[in-house]
Protein backbone atom coordinates (compact mmCIF):
# COMPACT_ATOMS: atom_id res chain seq x y z
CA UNK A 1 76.88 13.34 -28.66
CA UNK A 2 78.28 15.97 -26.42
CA UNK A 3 76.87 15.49 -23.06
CA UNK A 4 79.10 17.63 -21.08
CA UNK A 5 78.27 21.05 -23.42
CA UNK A 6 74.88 22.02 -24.29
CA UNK A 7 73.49 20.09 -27.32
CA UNK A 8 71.45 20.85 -30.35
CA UNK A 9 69.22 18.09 -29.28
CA UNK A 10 68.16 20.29 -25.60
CA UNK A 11 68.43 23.61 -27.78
CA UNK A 12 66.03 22.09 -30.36
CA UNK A 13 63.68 21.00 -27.22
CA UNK A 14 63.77 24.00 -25.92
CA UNK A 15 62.64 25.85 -28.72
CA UNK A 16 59.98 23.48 -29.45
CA UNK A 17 58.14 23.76 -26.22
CA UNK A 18 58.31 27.05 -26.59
CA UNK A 19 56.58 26.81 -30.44
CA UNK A 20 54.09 24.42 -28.43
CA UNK A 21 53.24 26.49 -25.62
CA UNK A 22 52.46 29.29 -28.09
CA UNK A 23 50.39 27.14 -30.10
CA UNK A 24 48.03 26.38 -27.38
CA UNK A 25 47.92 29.62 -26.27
CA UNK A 26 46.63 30.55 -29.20
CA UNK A 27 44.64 27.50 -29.24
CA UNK A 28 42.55 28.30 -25.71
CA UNK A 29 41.91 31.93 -27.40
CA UNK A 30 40.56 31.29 -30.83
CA UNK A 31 36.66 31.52 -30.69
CA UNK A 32 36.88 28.18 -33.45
CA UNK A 33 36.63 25.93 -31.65
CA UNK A 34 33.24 24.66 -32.79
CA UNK A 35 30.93 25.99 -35.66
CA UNK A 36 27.04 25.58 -36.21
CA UNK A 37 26.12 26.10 -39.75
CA UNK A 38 22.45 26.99 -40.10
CA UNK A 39 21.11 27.39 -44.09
CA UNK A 40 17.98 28.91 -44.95
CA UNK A 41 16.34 28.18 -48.31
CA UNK A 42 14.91 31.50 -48.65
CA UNK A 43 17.00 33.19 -51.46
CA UNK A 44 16.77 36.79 -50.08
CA UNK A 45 18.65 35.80 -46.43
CA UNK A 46 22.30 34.27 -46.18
CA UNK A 47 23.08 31.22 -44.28
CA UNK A 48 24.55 32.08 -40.53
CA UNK A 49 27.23 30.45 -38.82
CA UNK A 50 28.02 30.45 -35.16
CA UNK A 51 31.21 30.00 -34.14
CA UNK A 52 32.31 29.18 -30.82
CA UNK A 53 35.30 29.06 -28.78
CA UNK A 54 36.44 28.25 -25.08
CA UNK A 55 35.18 32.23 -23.77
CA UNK A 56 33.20 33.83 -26.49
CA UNK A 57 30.44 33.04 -29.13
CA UNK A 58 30.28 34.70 -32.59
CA UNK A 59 27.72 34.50 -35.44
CA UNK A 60 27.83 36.15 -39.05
CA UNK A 61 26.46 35.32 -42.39
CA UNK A 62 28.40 33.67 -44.96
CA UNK A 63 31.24 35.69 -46.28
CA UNK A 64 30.82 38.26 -43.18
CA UNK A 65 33.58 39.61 -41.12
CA UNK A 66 31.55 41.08 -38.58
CA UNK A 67 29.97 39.34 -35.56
CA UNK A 68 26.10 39.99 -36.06
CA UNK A 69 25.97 38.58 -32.53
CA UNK A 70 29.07 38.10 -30.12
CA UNK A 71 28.85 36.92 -26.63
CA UNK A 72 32.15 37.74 -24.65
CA UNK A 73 30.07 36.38 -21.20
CA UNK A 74 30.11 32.77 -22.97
CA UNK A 75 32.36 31.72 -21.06
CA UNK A 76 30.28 31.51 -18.12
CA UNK A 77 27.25 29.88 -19.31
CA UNK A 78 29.05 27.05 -21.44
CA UNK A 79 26.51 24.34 -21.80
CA UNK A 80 28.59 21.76 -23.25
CA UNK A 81 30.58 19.37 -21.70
CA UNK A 82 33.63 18.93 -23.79
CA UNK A 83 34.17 22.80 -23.55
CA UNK A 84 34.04 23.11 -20.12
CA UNK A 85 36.73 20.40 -19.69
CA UNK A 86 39.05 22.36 -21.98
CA UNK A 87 38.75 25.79 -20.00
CA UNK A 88 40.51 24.01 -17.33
CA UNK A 89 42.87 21.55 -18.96
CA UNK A 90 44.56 23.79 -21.75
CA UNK A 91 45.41 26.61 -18.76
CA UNK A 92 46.49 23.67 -16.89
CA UNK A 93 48.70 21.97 -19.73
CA UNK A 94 49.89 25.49 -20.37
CA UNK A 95 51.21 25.66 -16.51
CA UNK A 96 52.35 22.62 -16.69
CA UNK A 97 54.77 22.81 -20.00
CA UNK A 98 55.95 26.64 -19.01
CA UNK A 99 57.24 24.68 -15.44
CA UNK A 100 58.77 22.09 -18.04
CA UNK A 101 60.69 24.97 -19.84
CA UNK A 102 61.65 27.15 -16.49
CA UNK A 103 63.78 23.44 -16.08
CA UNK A 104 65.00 23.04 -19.11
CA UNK A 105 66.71 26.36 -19.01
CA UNK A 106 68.36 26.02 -16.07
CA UNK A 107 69.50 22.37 -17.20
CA UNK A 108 70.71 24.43 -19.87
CA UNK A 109 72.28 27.32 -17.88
CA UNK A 110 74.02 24.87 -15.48
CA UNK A 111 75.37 22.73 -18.24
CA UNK A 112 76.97 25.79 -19.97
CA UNK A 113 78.19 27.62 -16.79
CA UNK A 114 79.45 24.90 -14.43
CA UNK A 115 83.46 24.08 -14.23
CA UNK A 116 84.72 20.56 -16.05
CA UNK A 117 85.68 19.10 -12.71
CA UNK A 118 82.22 18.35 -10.45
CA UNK A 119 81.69 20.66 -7.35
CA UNK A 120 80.52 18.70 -4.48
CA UNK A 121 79.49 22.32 -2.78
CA UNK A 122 76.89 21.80 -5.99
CA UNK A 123 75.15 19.27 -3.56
CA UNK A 124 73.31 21.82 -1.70
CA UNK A 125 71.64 22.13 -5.17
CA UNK A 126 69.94 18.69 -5.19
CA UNK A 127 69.35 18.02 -9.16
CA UNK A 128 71.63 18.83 -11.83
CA UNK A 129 71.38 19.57 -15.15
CA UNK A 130 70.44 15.79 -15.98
CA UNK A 131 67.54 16.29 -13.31
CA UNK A 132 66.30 19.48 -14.44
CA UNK A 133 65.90 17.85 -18.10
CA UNK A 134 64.76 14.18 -17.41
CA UNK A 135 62.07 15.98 -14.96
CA UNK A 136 61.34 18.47 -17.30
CA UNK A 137 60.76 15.47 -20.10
CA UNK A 138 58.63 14.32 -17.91
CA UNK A 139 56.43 17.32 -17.17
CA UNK A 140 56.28 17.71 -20.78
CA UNK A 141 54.55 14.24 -21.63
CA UNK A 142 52.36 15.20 -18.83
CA UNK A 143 51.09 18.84 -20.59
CA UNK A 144 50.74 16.99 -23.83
CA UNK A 145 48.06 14.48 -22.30
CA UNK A 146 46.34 16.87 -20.31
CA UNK A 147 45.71 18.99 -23.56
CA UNK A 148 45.36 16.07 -26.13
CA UNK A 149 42.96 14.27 -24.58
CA UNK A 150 40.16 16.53 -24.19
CA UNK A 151 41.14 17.83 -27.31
CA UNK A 152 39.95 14.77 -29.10
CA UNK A 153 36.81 14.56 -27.03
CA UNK A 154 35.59 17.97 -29.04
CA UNK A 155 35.85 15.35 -32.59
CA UNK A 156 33.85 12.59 -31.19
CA UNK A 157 31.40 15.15 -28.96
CA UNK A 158 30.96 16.68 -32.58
CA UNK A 159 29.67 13.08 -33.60
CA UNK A 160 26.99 12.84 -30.20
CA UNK A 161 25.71 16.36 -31.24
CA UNK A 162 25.24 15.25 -35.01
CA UNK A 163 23.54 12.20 -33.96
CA UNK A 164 21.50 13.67 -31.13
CA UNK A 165 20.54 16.97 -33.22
CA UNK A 166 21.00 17.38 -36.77
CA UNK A 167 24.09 17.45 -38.63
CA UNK A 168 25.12 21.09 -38.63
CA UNK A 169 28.04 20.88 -35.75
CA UNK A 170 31.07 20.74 -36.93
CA UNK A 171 34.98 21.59 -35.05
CA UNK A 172 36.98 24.06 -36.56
CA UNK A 173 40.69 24.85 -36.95
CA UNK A 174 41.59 26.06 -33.09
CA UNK A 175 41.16 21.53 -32.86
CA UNK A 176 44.25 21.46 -35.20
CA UNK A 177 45.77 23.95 -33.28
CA UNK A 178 45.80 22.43 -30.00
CA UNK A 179 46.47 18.82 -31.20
CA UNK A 180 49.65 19.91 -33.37
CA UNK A 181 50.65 21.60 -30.11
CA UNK A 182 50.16 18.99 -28.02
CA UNK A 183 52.29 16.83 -30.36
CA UNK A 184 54.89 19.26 -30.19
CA UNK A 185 55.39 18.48 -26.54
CA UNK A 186 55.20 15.00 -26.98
CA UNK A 187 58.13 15.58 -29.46
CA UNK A 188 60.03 17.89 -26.81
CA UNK A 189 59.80 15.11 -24.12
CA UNK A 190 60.83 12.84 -26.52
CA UNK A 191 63.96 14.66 -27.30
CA UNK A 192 65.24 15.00 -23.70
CA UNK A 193 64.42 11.44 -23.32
CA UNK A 194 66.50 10.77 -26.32
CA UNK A 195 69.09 12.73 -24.91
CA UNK A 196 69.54 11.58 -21.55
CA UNK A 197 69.31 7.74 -21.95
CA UNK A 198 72.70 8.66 -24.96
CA UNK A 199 74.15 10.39 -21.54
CA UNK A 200 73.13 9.12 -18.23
CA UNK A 201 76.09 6.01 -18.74
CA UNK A 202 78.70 8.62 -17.97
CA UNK A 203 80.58 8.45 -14.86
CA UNK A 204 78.63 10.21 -11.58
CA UNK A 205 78.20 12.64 -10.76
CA UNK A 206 77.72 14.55 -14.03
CA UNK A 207 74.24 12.81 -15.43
CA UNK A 208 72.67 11.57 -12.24
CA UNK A 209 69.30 12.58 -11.79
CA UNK A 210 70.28 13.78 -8.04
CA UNK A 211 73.74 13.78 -6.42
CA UNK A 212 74.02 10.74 -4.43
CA UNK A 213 75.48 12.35 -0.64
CA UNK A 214 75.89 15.63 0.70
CA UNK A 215 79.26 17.35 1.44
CA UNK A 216 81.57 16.52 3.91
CA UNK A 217 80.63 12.46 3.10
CA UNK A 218 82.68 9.69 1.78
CA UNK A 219 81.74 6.36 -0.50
CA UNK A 220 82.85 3.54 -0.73
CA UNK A 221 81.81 1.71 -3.74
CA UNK A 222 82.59 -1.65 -5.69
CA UNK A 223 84.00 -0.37 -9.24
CA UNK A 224 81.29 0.12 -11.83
CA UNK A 225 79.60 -2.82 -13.18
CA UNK A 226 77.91 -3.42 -16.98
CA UNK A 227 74.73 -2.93 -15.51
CA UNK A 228 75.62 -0.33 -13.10
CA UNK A 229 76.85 1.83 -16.04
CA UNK A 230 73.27 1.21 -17.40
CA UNK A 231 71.63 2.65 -14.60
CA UNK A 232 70.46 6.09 -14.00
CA UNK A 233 71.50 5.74 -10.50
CA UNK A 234 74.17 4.25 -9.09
CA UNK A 235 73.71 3.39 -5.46
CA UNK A 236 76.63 3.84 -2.91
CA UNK A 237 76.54 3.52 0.56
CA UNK A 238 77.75 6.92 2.76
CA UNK A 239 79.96 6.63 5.61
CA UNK A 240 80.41 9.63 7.68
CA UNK A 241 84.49 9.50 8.37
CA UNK A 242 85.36 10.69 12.04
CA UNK A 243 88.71 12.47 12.94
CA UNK A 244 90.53 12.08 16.26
């Protein structure tokens, strides 16, 4: 693997959180999240089904386009739990994973623009590319729980309404959306995880989470042990060297 250049594996991450983020964008738009299918049994009227979503509500007759009714203020009178939940944890996720990808380029960038020999003057930076992508794995995970688990919730709400009501509630596509998505960026973390446990046994200070002293300090370490090499960080001790 070639930890010192930019690999396919961060370049493949990359563009799947960005496929991911997309999805649940589109996702926390689509009015489908939820459909109510009312039939009539009079022959001369069409069955209606209401469709809603996280901010609007939309009903039409069966094989309609149009919206017979469509209720872009539905946002603000959502009366069901599990929909209210997602209004604030798919915008949230979404923050969360665009943060995750703002650090994964600049992992990127500083992987393909920095010199072969280390800079110590790089200190002043406090993470390095390793940082910027084991963080960024990390923020990742946390986007795909935040939107996955309410997700979910809508399939088993679906089963309260059904049992409380009648069965005519039903969850609709933008439920495959967002849990594809979400397991997109459980994929992406899992990538740069991949990645940096194949790189983080390479000498310091390349693949260190954060660089272990700041300029203008010397270390005096024992030489690197089997497990020390195993570590993500390897602990020395600074001494601050005084001139006469």
């Amino acid at each position: 693997m070639g930890c010192r250049d930019v690999h396919a594996a961060t370049v493949l991450s990359f563009l799947c959180g960005i496929a991911s983020v997309a999805g649940l964008f589109a996702g926390t738009l689509l009015p489908n999240w939820r459909k109510l299918r009312l039939i009539t049994f009079n022959r001369n009227e069409k069955n209606l089904t209401v469709y809603t979503g996280l901010w609007v509500k939309c009903a039409r007759y069966d094989g309609g386009n149009d919206c017979l009714m469509y209720d872009a203020a539905w946002y603000s009178s959502v009366d069901q739990l599990d929909l209210r939940v997602l209004q604030f944890a798919l915008p949230l996720s979404i923050l969360i994973a665009m943060g995750a990808l703002l650090l994964c380029l600049i992992g990127m960038c500083n992987t393909a623009f920095r010199s072969s020999v280390p800079n110590i003057k790089l200190a002043k930076c406090l993470v390095n590319s390793a940082g910027c992508h084991l963080v960024a794995g990390l923020l990742f995970f946390l986007a795909g729980t935040v939107s996955l688990s309410p997700s979910i919730w809508v399939i088993f709400y679906n089963i309260h309404l059904n049992r409380k009501f009648e069965p005519v509630f039903a969850f609709d596509y933008a439920v495959y959306v967002t849990v594809a998505s979400a397991g997109g960026l459980f994929m992406t973390a899992l990538l740069l995880f991949i990645w940096y446990c194949a790189c983080k046994s390479l000498p310091s200070p390349f693949w260190q989470p954060l660089y272990s002293h700041p300029p203008g300090m010397h270390t005096y370490s024992q030489p690197y042990s089997a497990r020390s090499r195993l570590s993500a960080i390897e602990i020395d001790i600074p001494v601050v060297s005084h001139t006469t």
